[in-house]
C-alpha atoms as a PDB file:
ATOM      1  CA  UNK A   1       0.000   0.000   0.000  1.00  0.00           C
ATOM      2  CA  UNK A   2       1.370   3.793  -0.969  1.00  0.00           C
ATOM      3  CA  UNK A   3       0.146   6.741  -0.603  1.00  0.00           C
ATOM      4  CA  UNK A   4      -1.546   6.244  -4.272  1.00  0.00           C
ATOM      5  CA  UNK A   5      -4.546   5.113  -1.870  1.00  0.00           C
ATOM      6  CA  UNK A   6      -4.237   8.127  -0.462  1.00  0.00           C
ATOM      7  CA  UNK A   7      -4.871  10.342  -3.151  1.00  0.00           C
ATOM      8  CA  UNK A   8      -7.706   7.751  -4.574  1.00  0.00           C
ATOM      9  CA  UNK A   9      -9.258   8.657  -1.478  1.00  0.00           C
ATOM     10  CA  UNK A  10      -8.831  12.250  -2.029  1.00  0.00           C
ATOM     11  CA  UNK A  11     -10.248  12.452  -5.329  1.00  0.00           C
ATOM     12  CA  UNK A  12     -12.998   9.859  -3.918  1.00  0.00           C
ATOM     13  CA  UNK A  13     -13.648  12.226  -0.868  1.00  0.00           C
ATOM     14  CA  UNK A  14     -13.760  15.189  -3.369  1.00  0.00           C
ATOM     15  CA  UNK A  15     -16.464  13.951  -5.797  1.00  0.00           C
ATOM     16  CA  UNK A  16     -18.698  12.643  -3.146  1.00  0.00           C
ATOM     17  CA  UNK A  17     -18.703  16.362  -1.526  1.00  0.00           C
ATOM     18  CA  UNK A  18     -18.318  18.127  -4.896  1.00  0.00           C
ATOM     19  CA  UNK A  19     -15.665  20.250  -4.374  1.00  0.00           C
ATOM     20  CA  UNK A  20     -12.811  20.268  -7.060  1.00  0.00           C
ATOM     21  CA  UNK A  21     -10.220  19.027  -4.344  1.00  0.00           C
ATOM     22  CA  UNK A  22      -9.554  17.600  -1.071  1.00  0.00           C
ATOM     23  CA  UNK A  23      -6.794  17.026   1.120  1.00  0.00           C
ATOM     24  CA  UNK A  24      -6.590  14.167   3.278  1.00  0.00           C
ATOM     25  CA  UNK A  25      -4.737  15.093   6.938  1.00  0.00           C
ATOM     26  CA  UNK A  26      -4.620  13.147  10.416  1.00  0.00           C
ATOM     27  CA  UNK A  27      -7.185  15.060  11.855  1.00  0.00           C
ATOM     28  CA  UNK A  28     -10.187  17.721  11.629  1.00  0.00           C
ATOM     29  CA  UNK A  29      -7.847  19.773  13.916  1.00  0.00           C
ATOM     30  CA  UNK A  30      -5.117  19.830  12.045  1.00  0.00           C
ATOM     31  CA  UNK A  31      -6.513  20.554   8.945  1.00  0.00           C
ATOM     32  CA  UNK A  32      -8.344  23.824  10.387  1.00  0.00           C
ATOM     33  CA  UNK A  33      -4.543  24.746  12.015  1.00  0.00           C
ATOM     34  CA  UNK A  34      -3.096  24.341   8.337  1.00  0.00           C
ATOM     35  CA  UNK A  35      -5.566  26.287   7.043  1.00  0.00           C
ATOM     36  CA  UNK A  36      -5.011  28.840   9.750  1.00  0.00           C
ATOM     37  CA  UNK A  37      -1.267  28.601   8.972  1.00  0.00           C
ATOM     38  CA  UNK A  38      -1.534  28.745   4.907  1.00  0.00           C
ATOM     39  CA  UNK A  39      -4.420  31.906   5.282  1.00  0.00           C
ATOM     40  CA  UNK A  40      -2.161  33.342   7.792  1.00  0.00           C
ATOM     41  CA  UNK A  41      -5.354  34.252   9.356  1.00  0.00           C
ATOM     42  CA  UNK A  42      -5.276  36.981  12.367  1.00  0.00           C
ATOM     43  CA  UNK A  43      -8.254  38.275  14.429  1.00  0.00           C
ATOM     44  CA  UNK A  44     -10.467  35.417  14.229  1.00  0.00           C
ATOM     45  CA  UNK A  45     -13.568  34.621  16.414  1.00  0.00           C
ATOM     46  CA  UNK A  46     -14.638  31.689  17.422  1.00  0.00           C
ATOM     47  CA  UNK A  47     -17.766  30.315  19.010  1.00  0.00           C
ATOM     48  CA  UNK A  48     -18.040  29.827  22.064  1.00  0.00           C
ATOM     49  CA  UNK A  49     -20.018  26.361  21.594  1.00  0.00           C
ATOM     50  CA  UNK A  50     -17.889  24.161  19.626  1.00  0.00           C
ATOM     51  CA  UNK A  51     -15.021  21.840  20.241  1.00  0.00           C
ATOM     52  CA  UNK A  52     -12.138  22.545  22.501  1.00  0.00           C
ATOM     53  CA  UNK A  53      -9.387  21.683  20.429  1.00  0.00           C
ATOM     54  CA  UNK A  54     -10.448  24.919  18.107  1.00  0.00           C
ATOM     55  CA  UNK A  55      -9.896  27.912  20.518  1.00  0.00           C
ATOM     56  CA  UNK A  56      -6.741  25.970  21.787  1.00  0.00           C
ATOM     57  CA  UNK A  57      -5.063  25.676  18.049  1.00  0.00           C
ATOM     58  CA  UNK A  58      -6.007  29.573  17.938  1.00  0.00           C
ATOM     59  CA  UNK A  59      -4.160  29.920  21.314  1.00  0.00           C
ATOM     60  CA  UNK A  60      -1.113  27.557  20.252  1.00  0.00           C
ATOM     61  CA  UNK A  61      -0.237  29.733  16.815  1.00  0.00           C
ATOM     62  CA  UNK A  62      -0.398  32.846  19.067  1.00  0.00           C
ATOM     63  CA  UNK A  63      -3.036  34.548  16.905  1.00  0.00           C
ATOM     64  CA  UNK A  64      -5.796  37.147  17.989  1.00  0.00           C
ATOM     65  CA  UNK A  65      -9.004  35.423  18.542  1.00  0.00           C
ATOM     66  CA  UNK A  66     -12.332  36.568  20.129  1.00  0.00           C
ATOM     67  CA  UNK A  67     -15.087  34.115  21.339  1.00  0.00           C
ATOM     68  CA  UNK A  68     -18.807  34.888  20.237  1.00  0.00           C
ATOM     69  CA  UNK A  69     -21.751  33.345  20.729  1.00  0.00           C
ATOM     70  CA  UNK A  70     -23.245  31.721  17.485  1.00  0.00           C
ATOM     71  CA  UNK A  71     -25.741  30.036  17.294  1.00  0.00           C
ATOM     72  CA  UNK A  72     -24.723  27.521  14.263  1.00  0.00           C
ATOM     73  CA  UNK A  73     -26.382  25.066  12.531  1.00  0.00           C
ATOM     74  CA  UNK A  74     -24.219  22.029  10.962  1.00  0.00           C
ATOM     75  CA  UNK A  75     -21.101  23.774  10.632  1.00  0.00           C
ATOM     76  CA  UNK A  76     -19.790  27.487  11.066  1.00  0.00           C
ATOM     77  CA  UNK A  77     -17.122  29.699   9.655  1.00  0.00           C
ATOM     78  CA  UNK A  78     -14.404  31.236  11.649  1.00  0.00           C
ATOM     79  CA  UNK A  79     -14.813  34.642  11.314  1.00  0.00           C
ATOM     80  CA  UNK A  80     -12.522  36.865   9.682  1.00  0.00           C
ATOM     81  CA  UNK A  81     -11.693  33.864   6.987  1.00  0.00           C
ATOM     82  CA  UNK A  82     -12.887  31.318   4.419  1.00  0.00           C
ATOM     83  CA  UNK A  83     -12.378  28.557   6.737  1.00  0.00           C
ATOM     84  CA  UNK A  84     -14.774  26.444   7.642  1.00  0.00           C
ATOM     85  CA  UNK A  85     -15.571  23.965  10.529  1.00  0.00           C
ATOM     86  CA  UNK A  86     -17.456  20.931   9.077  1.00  0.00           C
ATOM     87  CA  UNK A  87     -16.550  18.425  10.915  1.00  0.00           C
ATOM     88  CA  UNK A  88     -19.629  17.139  12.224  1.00  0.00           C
ATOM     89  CA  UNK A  89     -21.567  18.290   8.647  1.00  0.00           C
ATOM     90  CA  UNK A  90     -21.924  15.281   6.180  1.00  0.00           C
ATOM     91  CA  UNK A  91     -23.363  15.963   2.967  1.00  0.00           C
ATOM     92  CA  UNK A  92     -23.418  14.585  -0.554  1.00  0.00           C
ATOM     93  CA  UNK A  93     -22.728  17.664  -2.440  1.00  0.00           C
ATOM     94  CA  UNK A  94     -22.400  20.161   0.344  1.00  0.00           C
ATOM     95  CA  UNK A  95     -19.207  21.745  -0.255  1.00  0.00           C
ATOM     96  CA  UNK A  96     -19.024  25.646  -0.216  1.00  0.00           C
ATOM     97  CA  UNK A  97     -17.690  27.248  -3.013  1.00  0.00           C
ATOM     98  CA  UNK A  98     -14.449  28.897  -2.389  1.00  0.00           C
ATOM     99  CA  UNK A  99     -13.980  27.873   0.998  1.00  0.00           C
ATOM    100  CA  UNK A 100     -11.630  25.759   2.880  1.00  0.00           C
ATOM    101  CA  UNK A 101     -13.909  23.292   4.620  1.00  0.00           C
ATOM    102  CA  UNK A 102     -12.792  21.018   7.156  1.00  0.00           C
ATOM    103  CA  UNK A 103     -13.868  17.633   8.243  1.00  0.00           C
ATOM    104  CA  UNK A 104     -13.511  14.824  10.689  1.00  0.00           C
ATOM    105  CA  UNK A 105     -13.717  10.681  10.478  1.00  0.00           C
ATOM    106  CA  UNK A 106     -13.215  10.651  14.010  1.00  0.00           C
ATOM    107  CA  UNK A 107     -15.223   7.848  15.900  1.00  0.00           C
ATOM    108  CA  UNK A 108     -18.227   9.659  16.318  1.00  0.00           C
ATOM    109  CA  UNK A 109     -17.959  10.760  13.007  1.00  0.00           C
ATOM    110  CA  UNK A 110     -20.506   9.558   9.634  1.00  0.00           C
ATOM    111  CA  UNK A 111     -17.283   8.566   8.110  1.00  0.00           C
ATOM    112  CA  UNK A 112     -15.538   6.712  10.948  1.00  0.00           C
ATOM    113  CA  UNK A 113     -11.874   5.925  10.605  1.00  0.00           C
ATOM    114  CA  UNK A 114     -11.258   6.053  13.755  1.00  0.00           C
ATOM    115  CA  UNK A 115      -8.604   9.213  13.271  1.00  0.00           C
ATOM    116  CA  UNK A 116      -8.290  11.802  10.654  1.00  0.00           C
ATOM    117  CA  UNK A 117      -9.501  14.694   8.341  1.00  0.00           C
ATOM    118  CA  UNK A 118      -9.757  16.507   5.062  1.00  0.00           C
ATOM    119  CA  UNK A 119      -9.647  19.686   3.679  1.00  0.00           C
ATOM    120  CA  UNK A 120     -11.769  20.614   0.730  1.00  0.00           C
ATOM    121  CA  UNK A 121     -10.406  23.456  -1.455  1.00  0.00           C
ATOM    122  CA  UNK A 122     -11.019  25.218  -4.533  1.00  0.00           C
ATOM    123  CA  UNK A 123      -7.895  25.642  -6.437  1.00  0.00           C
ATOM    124  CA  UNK A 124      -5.122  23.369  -7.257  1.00  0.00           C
ATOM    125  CA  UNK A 125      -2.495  26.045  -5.733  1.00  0.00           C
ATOM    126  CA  UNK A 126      -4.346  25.736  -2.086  1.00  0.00           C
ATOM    127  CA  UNK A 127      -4.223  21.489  -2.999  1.00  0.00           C
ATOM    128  CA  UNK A 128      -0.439  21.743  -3.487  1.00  0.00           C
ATOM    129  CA  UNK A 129       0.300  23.966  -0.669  1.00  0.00           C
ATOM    130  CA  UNK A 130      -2.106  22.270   2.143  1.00  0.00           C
ATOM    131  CA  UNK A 131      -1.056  18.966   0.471  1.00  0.00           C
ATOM    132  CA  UNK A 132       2.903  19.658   1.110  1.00  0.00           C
ATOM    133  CA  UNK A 133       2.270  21.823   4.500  1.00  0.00           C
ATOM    134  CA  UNK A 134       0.666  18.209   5.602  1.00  0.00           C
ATOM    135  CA  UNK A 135       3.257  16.314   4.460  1.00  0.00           C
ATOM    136  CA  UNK A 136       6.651  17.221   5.778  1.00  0.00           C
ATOM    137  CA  UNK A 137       6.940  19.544   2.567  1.00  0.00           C
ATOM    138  CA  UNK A 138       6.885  16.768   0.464  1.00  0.00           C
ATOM    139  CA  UNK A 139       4.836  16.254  -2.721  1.00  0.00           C
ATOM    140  CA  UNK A 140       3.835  12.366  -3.919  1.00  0.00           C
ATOM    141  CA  UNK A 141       5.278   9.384  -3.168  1.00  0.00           C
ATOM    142  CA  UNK A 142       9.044  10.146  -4.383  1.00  0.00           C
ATOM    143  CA  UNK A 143      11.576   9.778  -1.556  1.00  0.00           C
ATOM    144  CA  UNK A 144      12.004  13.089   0.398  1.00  0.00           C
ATOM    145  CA  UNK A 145      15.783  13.048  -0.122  1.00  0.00           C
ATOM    146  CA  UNK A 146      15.079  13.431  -3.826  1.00  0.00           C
ATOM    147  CA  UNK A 147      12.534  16.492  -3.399  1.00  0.00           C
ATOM    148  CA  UNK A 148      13.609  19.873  -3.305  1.00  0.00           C
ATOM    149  CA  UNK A 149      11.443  20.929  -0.179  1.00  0.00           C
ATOM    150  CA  UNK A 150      10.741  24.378  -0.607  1.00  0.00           C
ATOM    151  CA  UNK A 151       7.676  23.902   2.090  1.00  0.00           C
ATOM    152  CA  UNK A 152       7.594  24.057   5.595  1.00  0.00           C
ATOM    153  CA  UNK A 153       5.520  21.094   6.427  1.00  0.00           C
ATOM    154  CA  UNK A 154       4.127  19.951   9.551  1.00  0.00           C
ATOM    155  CA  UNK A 155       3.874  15.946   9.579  1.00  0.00           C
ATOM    156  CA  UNK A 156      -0.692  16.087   9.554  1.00  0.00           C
ATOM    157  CA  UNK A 157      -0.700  13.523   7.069  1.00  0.00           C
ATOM    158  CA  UNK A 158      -3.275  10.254   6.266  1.00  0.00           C
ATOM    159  CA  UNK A 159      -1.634   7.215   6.548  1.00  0.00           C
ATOM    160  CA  UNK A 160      -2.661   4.697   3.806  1.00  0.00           C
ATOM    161  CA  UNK A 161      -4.351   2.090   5.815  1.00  0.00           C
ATOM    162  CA  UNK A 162      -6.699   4.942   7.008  1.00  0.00           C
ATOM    163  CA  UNK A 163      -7.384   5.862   3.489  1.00  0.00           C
ATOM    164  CA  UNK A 164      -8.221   2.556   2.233  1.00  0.00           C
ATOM    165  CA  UNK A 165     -10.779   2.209   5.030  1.00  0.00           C
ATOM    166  CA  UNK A 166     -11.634   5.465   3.876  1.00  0.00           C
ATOM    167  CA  UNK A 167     -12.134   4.392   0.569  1.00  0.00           C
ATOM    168  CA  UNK A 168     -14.318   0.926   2.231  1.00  0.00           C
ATOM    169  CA  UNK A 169     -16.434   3.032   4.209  1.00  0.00           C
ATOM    170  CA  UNK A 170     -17.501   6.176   2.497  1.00  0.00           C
ATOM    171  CA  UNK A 171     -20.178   4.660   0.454  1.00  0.00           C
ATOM    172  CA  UNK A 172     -21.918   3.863   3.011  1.00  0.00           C
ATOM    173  CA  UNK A 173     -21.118   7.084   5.335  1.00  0.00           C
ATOM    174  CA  UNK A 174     -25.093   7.933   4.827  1.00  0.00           C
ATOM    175  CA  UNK A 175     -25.768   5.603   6.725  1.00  0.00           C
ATOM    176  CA  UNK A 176     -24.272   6.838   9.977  1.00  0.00           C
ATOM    177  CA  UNK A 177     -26.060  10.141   9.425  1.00  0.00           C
ATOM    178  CA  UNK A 178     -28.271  10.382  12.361  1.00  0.00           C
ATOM    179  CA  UNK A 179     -27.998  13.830  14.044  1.00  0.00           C
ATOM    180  CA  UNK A 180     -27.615  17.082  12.558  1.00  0.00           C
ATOM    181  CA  UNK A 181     -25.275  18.528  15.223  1.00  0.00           C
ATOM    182  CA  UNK A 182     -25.319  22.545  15.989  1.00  0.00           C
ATOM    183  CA  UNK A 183     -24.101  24.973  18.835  1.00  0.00           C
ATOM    184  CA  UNK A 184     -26.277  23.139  21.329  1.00  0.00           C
ATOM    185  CA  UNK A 185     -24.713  20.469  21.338  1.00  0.00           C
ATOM    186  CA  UNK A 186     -21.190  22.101  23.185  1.00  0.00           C
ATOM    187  CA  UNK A 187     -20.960  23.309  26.470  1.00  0.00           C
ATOM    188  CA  UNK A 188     -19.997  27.628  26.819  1.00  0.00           C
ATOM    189  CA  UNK A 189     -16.299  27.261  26.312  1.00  0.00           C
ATOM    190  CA  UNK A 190     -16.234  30.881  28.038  1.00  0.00           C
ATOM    191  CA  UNK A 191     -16.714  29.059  31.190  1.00  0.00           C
ATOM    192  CA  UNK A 192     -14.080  26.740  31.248  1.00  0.00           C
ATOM    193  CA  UNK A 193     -11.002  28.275  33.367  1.00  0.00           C
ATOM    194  CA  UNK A 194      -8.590  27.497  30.481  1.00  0.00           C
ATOM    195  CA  UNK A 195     -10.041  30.303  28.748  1.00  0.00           C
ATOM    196  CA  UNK A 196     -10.256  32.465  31.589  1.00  0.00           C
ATOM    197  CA  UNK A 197      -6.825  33.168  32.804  1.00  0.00           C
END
């Protein structure tokens, strides 16, 4: 198995969504901190109601961020950017034009690989660029000794055993689709003391 699988599972993930590309990471975290990183994104806000890990991936790149209290439906947009946070939105066709939407197989997940992510994008240049930044800088399966890495990279990348049960799963994802999740569903992350020092 390669990382061909990988990028089957891309172009899979891609066409079920129908966005023109998608970039399979480790995580729905990670993929919203590449994004982040890539956009160079500053002055953000958050809501208040969604998962820890966001706010905390805001904290750990040292940008300005605000909470505020949104009252989303599905999935929500960090404000201030094009990013989105779709990772507990599943839907055939439901990718945003222009946007860099982020999702999560996590256990809980429609798509349940147990671990990991994807980024869907609009333009080849944001494919290459989230694709290397996930990658160690690296581009395909050529040996990274051989690459001229021009790309700081950050080691977010699917394995190929998680995309093949990627590729096993998704057609029946649907399936799994029982809740449409929304701001409700999170506690106020305003009151934990993490956020309050």
């Amino acid at each position: 198995m390669s990382f061909t699988t990988v990028k089957i599972f891309e172009n899979q993930l891609a066409d079920w969504w129908g966005a023109p590309y998608a970039v399979a990471t480790d995580c729905c975290t990670h993929a919203i901190e590449l994004c982040l990183r890539m956009t160079q994104a500053n002055n953000i806000t958050i809501p208040a109601h969604t998962y820890i890990s966001v706010p905390m991936t805001a904290h750990k790149l040292g940008l300005a961020w605000y909470f505020t209290h949104t009252e989303w439906e599905k999935f929500y947009t960090l404000g201030g950017t094009n990013i989105i946070d779709s990772a507990v939105h599943w839907e055939p066709g439901g990718y945003l034009s222009g946007s860099l939407q982020c999702l999560s197989f996590q256990y809980k997940k429609p798509l349940n690989l147990g671990r990991g992510g994807a980024i869907l994008c609009s333009t080849l240049d944001e494919y290459n660029t989230l694709k290397a930044m996930s990658y160690d800088g690296r581009l395909g399966d050529a040996p990274w000794a051989e690459q001229n890495i021009s790309t700081y990279g950050y080691h977010y990348y699917m394995t190929p055993e998680t995309a093949q049960l990627g590729i096993d799963r998704l057609p029946n994802s649907l399936a799994r689709h029982t809740h449409n999740w929304n701001w409700s569903d999170y506690p106020d992350l305003m009151e934990f003391g993490v956020f309050n020092v």
